[in-house]
Protein backbone atom coordinates (compact mmCIF):
# COMPACT_ATOMS: atom_id res chain seq x y z
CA UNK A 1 0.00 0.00 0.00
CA UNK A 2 1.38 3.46 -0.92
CA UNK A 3 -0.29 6.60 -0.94
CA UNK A 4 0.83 9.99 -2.60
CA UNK A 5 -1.31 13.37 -2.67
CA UNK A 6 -2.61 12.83 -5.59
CA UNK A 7 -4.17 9.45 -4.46
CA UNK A 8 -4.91 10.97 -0.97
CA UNK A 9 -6.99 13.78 -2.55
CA UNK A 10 -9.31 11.67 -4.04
CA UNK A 11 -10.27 10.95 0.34
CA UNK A 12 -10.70 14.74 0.65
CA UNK A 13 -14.15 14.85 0.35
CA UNK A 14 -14.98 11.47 2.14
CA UNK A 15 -17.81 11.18 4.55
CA UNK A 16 -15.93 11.22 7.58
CA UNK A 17 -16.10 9.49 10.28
CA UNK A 18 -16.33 6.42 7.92
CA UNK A 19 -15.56 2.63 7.92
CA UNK A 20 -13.46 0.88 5.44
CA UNK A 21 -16.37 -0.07 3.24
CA UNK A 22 -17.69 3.22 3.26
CA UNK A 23 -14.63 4.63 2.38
CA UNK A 24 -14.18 2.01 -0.49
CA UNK A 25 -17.72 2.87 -1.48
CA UNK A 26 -16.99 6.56 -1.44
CA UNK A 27 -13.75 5.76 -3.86
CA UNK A 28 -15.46 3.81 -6.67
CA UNK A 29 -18.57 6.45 -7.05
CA UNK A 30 -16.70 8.88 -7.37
CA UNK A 31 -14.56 7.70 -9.67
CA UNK A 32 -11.34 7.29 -7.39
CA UNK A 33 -8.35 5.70 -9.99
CA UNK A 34 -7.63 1.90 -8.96
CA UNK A 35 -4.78 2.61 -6.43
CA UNK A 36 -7.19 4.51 -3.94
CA UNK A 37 -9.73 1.18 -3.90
CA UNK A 38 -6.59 -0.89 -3.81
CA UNK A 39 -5.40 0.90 -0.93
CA UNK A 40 -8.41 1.15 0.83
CA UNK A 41 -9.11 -2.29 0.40
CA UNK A 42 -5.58 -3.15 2.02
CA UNK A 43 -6.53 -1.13 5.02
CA UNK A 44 -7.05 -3.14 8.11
CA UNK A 45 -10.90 -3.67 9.05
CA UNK A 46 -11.63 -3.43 12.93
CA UNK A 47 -14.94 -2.20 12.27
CA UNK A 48 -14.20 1.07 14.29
CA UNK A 49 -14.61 4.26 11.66
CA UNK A 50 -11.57 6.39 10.48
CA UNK A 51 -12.35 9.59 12.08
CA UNK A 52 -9.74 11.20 8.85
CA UNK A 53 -7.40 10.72 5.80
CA UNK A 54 -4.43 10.66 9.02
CA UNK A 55 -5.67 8.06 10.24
CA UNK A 56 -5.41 6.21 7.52
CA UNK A 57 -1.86 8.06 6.28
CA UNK A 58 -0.23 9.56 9.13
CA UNK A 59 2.00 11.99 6.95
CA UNK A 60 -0.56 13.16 4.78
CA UNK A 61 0.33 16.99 5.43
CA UNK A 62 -2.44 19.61 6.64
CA UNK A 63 -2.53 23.21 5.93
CA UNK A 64 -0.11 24.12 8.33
CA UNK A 65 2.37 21.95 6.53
CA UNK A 66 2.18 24.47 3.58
CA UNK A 67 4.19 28.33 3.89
CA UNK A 68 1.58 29.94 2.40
CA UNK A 69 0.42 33.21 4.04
CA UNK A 70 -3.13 33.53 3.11
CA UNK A 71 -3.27 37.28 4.77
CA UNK A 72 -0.93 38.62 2.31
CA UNK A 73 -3.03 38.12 -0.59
């Protein structure tokens, strides 16, 4: 299982909290490329929801990850 932004950003919009086969739902209607249902499908299954896409890939960066100073525009 790999992820990369591009695959991650497919997840941005997920329902979430959601479970695995939510999440694997979510990916094939809306058209998610293989890798994300691949991935998703490799994801272990405790039946507890993922609360977020960090949850799922811990170094998927958040906003704060990017220098971008949205005051100065």
């Amino acid at each position: 299982m790999y992820w990369t932004l591009e695959l991650a950003s497919y997840l941005e919009d997920a329902p979430w909290p959601a479970t695995k086969d939510e999440l694997i739902d979510f990916g094939i209607r809306s058209g998610a490329p293989l890798e994300v249902v691949e991935n998703l499908q490799e994801l272990e299954d405790d039946g507890q929801p993922y609360e977020n896409i960090e949850e799922i890939w811990p170094d998927y960066p958040s906003k704060e990850d990017f220098f971008f100073n949205e005051d100065e525009y």
